[in-house]
N, C-alpha and C. Protein backbone atom coordinates (compact mmCIF):
# COMPACT_ATOMS: atom_id res chain seq x y z
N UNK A 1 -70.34 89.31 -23.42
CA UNK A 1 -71.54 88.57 -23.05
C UNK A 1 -71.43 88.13 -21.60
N UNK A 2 -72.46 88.17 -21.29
CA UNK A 2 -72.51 87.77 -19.67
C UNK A 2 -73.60 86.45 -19.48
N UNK A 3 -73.56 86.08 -18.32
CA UNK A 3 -74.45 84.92 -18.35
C UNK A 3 -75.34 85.47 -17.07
N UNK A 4 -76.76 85.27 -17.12
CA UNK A 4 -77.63 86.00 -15.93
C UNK A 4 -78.52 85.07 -15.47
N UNK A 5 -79.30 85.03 -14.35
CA UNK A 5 -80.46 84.45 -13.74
C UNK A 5 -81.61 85.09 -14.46
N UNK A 6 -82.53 84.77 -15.59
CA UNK A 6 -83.35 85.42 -15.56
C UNK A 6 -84.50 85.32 -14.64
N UNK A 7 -85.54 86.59 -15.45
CA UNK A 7 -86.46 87.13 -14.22
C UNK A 7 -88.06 87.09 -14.72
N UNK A 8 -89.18 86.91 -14.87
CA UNK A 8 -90.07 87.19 -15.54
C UNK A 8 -89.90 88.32 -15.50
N UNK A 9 -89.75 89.83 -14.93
CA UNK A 9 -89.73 91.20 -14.81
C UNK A 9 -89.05 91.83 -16.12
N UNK A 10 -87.78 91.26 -16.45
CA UNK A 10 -86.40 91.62 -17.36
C UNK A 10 -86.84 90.72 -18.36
N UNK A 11 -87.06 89.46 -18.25
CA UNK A 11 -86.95 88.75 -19.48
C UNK A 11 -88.11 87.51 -20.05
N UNK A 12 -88.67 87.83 -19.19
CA UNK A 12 -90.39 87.40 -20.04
C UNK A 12 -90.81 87.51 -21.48
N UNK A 13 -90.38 88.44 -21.73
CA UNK A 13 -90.80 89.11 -23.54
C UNK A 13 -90.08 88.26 -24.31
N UNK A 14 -88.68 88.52 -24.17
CA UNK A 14 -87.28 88.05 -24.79
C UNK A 14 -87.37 86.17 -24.87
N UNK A 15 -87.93 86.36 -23.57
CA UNK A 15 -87.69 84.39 -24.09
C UNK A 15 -89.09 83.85 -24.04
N UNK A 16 -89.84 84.76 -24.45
CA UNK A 16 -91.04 84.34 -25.23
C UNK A 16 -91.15 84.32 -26.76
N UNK A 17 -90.14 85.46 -27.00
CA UNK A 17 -89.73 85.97 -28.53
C UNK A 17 -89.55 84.51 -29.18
N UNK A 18 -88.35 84.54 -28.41
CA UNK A 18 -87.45 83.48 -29.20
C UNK A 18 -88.47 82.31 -28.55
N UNK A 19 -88.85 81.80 -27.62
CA UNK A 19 -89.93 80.80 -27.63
C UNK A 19 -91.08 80.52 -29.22
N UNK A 20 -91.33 81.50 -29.28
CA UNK A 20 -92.72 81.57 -30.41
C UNK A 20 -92.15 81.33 -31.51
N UNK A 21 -90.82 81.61 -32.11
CA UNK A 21 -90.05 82.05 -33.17
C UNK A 21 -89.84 80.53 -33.62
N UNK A 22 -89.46 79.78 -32.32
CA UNK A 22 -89.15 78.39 -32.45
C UNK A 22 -90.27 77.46 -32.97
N UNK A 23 -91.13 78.15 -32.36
CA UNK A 23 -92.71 77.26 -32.20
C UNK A 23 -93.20 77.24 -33.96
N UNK A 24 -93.16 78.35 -34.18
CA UNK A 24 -93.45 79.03 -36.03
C UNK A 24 -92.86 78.38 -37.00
N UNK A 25 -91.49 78.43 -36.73
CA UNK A 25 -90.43 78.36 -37.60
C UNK A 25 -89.32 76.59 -37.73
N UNK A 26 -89.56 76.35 -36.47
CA UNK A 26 -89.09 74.78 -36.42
C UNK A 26 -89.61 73.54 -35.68
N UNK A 27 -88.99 72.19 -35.68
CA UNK A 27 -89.79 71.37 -34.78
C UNK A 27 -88.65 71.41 -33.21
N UNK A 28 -88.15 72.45 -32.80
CA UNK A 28 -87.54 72.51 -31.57
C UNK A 28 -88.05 72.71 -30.52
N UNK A 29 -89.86 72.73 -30.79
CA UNK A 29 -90.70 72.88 -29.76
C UNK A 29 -92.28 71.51 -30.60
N UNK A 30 -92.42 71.04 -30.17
CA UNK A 30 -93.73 70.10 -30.77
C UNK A 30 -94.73 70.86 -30.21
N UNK A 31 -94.87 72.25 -30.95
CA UNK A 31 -96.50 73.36 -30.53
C UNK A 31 -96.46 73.75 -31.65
N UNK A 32 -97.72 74.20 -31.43
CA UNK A 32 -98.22 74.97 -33.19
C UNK A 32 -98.66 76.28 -32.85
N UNK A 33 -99.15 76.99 -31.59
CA UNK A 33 -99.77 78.19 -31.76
C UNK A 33 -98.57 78.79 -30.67
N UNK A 34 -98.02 79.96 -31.19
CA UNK A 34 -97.32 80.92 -30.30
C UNK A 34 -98.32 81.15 -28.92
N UNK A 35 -97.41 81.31 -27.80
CA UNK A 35 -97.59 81.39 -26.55
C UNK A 35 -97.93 82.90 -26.40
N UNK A 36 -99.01 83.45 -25.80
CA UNK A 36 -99.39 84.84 -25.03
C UNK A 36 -97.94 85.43 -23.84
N UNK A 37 -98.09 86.32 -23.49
CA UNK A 37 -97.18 86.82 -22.60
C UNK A 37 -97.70 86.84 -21.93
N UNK A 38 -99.38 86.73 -21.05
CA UNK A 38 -99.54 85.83 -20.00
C UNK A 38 -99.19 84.32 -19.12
N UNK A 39 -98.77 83.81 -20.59
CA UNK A 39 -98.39 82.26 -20.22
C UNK A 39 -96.87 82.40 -19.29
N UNK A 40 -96.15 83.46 -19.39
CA UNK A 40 -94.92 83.55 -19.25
C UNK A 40 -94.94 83.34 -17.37
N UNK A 41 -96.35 84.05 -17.05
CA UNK A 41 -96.17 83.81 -15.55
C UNK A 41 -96.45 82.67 -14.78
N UNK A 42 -97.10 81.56 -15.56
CA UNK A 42 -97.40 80.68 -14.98
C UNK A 42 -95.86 79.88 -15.25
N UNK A 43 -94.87 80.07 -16.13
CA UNK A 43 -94.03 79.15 -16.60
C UNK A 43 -93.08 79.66 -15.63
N UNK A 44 -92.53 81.22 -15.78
CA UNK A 44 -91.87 81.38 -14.25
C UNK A 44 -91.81 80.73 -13.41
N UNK A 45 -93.35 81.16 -12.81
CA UNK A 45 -94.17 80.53 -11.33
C UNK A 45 -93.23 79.23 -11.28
N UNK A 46 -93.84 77.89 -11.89
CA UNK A 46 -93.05 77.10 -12.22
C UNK A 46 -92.01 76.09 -12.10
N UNK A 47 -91.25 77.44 -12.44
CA UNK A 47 -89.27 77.43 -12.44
C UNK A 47 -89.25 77.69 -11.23
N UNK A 48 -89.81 78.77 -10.53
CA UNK A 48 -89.16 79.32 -9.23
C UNK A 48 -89.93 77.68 -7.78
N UNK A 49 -91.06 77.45 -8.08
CA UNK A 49 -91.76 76.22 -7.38
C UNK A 49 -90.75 75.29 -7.59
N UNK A 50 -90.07 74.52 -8.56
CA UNK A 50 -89.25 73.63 -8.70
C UNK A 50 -87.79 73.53 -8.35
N UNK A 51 -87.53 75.21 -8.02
CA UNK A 51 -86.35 75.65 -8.05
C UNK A 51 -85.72 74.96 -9.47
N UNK A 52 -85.94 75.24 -10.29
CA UNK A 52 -85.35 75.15 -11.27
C UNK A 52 -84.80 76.39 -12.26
N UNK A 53 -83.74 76.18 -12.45
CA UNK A 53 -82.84 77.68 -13.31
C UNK A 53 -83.48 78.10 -14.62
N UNK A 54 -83.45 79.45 -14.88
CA UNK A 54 -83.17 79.88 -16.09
C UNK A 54 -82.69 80.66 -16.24
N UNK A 55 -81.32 80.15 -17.29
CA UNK A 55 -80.69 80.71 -17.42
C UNK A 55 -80.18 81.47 -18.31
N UNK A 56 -79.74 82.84 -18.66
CA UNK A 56 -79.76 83.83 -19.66
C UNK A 56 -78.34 84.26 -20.06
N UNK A 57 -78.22 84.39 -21.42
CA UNK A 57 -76.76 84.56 -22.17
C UNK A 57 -77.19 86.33 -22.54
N UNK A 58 -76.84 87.07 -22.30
CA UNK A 58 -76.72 88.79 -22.94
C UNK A 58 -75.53 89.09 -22.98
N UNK A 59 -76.04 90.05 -24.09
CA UNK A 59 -74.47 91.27 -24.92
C UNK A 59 -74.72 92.22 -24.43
N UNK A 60 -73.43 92.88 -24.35
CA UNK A 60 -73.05 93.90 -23.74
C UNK A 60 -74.02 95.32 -23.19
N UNK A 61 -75.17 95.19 -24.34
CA UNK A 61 -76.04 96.19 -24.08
C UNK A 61 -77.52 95.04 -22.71
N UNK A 62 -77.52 94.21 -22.84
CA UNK A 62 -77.99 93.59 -22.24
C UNK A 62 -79.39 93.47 -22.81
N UNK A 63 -79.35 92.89 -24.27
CA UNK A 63 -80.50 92.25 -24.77
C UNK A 63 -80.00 90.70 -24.78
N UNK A 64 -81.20 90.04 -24.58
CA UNK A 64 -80.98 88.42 -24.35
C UNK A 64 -80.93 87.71 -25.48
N UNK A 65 -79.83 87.18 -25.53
CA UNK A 65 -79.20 86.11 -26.62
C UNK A 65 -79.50 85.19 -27.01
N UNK A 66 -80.22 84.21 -25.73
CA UNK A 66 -80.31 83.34 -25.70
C UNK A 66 -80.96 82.52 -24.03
N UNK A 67 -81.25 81.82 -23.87
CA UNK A 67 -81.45 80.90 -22.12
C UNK A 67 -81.70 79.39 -22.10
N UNK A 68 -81.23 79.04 -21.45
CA UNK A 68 -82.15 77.32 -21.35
C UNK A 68 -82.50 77.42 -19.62
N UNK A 69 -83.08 76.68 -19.35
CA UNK A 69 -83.70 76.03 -18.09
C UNK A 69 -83.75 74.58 -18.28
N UNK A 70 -84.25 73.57 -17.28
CA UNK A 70 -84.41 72.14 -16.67
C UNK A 70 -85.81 72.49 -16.57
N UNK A 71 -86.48 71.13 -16.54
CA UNK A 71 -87.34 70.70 -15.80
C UNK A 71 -87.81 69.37 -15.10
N UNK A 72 -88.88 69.32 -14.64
CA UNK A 72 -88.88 67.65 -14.29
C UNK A 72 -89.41 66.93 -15.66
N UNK A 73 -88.44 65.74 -15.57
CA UNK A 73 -88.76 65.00 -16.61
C UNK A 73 -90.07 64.10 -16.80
N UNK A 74 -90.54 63.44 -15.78
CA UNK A 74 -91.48 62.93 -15.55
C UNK A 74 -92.15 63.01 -14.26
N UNK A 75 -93.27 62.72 -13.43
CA UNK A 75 -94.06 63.69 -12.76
C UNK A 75 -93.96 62.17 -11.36
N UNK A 76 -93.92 61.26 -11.93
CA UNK A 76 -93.74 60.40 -10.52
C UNK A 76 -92.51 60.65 -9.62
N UNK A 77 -92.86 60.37 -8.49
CA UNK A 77 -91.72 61.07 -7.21
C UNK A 77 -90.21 59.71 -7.82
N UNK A 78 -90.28 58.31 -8.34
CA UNK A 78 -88.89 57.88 -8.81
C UNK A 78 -88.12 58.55 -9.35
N UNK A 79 -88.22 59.58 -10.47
CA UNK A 79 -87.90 60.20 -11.55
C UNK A 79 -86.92 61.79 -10.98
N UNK A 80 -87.40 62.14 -9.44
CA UNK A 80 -86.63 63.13 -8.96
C UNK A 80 -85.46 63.35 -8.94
N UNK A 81 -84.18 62.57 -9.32
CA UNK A 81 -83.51 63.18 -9.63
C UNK A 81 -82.95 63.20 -11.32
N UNK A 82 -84.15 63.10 -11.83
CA UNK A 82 -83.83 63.53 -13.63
C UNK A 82 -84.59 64.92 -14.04
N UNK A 83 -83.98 65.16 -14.94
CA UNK A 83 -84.17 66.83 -15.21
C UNK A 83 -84.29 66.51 -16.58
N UNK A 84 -85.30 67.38 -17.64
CA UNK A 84 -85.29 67.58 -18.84
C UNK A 84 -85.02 68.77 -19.23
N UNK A 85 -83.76 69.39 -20.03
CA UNK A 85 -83.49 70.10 -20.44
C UNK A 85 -83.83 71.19 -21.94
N UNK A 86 -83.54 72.60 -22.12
CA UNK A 86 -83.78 72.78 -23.10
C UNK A 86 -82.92 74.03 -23.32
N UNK A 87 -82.33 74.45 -24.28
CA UNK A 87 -81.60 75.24 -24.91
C UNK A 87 -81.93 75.93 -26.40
N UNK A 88 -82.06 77.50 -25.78
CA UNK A 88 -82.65 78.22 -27.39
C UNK A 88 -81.67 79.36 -27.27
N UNK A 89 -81.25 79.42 -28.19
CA UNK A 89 -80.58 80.83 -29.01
C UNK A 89 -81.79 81.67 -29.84
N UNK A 90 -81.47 82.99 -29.70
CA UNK A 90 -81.78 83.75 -30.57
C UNK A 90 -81.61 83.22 -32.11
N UNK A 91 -82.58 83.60 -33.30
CA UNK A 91 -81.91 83.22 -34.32
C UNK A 91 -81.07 83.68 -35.30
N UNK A 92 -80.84 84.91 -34.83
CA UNK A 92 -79.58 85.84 -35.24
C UNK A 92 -78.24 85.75 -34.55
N UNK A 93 -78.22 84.62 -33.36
CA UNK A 93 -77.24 84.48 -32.92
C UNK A 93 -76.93 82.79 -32.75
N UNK A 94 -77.86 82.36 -33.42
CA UNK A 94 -76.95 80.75 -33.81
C UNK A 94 -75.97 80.60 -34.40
N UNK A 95 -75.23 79.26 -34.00
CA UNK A 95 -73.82 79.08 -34.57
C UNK A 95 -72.58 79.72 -34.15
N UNK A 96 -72.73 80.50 -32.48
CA UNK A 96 -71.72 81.27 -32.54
C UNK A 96 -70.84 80.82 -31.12
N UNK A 97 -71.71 79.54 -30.56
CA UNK A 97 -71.33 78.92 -29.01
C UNK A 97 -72.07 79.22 -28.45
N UNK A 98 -72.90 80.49 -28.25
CA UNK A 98 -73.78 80.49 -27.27
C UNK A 98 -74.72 79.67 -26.48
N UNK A 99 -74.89 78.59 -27.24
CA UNK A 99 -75.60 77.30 -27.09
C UNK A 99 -75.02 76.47 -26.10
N UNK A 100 -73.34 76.25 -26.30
CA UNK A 100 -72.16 75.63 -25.31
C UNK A 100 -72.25 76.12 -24.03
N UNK A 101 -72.39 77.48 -24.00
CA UNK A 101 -72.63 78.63 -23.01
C UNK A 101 -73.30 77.76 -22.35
N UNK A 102 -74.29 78.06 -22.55
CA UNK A 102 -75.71 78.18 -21.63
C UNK A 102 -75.68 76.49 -21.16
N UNK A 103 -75.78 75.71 -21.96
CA UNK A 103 -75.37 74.16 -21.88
C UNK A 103 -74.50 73.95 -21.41
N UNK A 104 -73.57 74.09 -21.23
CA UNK A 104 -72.44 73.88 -20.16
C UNK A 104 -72.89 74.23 -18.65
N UNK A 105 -73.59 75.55 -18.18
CA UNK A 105 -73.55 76.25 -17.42
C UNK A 105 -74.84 75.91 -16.82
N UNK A 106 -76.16 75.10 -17.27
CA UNK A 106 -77.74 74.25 -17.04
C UNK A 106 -76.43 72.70 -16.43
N UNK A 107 -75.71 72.02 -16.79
CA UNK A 107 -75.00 71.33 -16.51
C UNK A 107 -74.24 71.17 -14.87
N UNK A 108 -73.74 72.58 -14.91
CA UNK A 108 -72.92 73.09 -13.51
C UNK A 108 -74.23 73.41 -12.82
N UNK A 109 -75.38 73.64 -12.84
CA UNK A 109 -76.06 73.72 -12.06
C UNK A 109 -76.89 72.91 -11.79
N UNK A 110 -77.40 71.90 -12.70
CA UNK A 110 -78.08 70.79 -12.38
C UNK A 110 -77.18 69.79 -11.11
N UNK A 111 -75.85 69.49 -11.39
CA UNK A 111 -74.20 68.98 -10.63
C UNK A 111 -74.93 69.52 -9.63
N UNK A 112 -74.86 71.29 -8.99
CA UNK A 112 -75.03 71.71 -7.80
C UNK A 112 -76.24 71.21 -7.11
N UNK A 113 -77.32 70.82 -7.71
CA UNK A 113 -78.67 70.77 -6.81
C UNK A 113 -78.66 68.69 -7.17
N UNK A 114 -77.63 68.33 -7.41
CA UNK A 114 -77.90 66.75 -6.77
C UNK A 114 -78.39 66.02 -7.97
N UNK A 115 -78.92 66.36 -9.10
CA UNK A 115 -79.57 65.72 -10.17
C UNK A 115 -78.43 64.69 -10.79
N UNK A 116 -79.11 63.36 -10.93
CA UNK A 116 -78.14 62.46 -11.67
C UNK A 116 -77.92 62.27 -13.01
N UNK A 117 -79.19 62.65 -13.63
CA UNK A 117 -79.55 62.46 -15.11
C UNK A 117 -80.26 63.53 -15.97
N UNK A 118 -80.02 64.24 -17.18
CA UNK A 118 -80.20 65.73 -17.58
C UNK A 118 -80.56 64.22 -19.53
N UNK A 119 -81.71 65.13 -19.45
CA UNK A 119 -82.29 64.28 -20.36
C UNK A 119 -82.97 65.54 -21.88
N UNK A 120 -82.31 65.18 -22.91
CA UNK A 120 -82.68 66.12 -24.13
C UNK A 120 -83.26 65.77 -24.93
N UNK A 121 -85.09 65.86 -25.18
CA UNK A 121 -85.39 65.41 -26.06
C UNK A 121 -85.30 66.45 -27.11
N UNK A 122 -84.69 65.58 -28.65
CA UNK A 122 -84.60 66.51 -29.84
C UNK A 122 -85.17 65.88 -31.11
N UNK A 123 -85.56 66.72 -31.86
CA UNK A 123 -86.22 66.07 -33.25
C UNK A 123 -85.19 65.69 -34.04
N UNK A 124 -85.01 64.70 -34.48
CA UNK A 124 -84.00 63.72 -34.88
C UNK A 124 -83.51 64.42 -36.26
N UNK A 125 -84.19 65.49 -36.85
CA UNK A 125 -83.77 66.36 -37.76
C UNK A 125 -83.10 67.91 -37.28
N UNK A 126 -83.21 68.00 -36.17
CA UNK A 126 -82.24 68.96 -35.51
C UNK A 126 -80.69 68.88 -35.35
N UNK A 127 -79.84 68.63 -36.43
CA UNK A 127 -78.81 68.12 -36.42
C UNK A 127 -77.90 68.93 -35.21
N UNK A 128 -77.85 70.77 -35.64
CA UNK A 128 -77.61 71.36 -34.53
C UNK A 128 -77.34 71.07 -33.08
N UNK A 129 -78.54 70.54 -32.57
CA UNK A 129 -78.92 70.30 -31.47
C UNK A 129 -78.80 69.29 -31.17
N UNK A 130 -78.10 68.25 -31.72
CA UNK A 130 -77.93 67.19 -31.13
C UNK A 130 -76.29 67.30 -31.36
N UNK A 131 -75.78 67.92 -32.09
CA UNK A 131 -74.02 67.83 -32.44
C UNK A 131 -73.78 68.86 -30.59
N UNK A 132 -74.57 69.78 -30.39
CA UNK A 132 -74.22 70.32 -28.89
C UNK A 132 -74.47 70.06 -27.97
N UNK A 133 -75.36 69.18 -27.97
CA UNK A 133 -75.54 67.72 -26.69
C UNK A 133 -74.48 66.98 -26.63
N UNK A 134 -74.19 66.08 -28.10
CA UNK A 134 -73.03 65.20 -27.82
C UNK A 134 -71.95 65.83 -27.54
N UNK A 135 -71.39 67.13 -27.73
CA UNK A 135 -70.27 67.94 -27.81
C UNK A 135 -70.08 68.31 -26.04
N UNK A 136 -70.99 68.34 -25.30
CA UNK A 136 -70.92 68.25 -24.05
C UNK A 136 -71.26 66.96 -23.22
N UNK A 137 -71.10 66.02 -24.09
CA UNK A 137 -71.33 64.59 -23.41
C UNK A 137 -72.54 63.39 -23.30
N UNK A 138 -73.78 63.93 -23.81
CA UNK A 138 -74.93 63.21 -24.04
C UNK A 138 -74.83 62.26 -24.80
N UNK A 139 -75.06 61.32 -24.53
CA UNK A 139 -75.08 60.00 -25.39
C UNK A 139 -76.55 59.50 -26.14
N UNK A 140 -77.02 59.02 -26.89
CA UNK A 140 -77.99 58.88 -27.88
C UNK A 140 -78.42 57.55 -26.94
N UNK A 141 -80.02 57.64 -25.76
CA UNK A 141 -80.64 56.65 -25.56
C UNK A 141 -81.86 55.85 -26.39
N UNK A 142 -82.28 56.62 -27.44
CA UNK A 142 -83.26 55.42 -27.82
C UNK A 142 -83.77 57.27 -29.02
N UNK A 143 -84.76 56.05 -29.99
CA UNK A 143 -85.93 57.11 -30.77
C UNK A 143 -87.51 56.89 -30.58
N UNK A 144 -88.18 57.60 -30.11
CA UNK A 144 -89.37 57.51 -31.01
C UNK A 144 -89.93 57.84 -32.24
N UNK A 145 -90.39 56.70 -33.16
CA UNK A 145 -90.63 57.38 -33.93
C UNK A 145 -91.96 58.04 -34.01
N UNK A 146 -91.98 58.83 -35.01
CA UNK A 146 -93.73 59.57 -35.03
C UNK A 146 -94.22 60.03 -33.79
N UNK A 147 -93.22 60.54 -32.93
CA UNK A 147 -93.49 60.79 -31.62
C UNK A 147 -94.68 62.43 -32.15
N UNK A 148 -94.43 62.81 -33.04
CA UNK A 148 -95.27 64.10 -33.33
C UNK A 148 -95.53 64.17 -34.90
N UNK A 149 -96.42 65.21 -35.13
CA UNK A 149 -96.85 65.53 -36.25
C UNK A 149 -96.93 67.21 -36.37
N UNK A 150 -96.26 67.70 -37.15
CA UNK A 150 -96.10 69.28 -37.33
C UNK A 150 -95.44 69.36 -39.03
N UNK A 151 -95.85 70.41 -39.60
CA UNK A 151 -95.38 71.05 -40.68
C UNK A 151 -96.02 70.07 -42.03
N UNK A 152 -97.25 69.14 -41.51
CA UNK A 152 -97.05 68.20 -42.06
C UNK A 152 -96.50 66.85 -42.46
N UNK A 153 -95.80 66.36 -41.32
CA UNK A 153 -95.01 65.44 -41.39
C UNK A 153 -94.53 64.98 -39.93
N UNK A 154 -94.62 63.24 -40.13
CA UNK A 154 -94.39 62.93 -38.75
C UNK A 154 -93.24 63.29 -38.19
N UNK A 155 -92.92 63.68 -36.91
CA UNK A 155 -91.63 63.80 -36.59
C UNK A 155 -91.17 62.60 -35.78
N UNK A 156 -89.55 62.48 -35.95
CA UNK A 156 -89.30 61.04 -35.05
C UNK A 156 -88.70 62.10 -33.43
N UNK A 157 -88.17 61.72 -32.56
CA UNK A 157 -88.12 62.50 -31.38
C UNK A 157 -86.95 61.04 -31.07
N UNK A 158 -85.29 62.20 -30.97
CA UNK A 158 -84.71 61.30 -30.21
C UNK A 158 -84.27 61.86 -28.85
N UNK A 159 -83.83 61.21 -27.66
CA UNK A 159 -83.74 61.40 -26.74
C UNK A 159 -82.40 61.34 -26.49
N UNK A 160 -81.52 62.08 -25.89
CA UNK A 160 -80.10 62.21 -25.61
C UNK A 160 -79.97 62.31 -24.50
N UNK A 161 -79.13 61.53 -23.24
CA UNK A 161 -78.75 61.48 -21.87
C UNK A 161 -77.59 61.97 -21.05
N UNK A 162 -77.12 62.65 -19.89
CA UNK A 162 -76.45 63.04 -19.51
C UNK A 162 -75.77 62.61 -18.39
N UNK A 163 -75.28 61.54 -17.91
CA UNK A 163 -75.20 61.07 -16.47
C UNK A 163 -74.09 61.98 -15.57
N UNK A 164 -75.07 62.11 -14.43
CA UNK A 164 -74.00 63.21 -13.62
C UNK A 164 -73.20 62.58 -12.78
N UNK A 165 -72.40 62.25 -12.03
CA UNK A 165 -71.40 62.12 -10.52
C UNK A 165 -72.94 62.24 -9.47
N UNK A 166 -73.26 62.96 -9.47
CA UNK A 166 -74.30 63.42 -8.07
C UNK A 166 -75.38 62.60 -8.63
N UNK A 167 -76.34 62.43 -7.17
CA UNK A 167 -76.19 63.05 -5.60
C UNK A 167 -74.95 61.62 -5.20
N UNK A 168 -74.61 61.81 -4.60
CA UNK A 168 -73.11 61.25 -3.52
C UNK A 168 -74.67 60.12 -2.87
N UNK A 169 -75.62 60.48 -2.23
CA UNK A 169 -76.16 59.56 -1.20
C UNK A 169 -77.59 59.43 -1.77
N UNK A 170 -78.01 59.15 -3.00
CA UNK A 170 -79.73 59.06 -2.85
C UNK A 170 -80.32 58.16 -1.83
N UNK A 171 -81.51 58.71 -2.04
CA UNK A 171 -82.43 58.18 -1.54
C UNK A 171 -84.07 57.40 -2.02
N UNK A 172 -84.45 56.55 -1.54
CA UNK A 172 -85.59 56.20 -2.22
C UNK A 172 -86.99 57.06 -1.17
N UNK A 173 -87.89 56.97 -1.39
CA UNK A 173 -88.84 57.93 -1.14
C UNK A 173 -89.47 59.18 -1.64
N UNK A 174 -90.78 59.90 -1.58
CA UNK A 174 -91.26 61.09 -2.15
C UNK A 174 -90.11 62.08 -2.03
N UNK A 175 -89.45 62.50 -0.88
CA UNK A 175 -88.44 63.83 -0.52
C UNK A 175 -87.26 63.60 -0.95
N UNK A 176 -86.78 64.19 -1.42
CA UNK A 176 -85.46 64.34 -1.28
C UNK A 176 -84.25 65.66 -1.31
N UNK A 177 -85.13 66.32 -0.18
CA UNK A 177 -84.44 67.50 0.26
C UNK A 177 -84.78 69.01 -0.96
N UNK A 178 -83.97 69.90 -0.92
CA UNK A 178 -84.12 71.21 -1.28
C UNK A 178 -83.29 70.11 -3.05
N UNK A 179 -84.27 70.11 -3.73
CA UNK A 179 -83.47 70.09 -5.59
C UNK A 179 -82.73 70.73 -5.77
């Protein structure tokens, strides 16, 4: 397995797959209607505007395993250096680390671009997903409850935190350099 930059070109389909699969099948996304493969370019677009990563786990033949990316957590210029994170496996390939992978490695790169705080919101019934947050260091900040409603049933939404070492010098103001 290798770990890659994905591309909308290479991997648009693949982590739309497993996007929709999530959307259908669990509360690891709070959506109800699978996403078009048009949507994929505006979400790119996006990533590449924010400079924000995504990042891709493939096997040997080079079908995609798995990816997570960052984003901004909240939209006011205070909040710049927090990132909201997300991590999906294939579902033929859960349970096998790949998750550590990719989470470890959204981690080393958030570190590189200065971010202080890497923030996971998870549905408080995602046991999974919260045992591989804490397993790389996230600590449990708070719940909402009934933060959503899917499958029939309210969901509670807890939030898990990451505090980084970086940036060495913030700053207060709109800028703060290349993220």
């Amino acid at each position: 397995m290798k770990l890659v930059d994905c591309t909308h070109d290479r991997h648009a389909r693949p982590i739309l797959d497993i996007l929709n699969d999530a959307i259908v099948t669990s509360t690891a996304l709070y959506d109800y209607t699978p996403r078009p493969i048009e949507s994929m370019e505006g979400w790119f677009a996006a990533k590449r505007k924010g400079s924000y990563p995504v990042i891709g786990l493939e096997d040997e033949d080079g079908s995609l395993l798995g990816f997570a990316s960052y984003g901004p957590f909240r939209a006011w210029p205070a909040y710049k250096y927090t990132v909201e994170n997300g991590v999906y496996v294939r579902k033929d390939h859960r349970g096998q680390g790949l998750g550590h992978v990719l989470l470890h490695r959204t981690i080393e790169v958030a570190t590189g671009q200065d971010y202080h705080l890497i923030v996971a919101g998870i549905d408080t019934r995602n046991a999974a997903s919260i045992r591989l947050h804490e397993s790389a260091g996230f600590t449990h900040a708070g719940t909402i409850p009934h933060a959503g409603f899917k499958f029939d049933r309210w969901l509670d939404l807890d939030f898990y935190t990451l505090k980084l070492d970086t940036p060495s010098d913030p700053v207060d103001g709109i800028h703060r350099g290349t993220p």
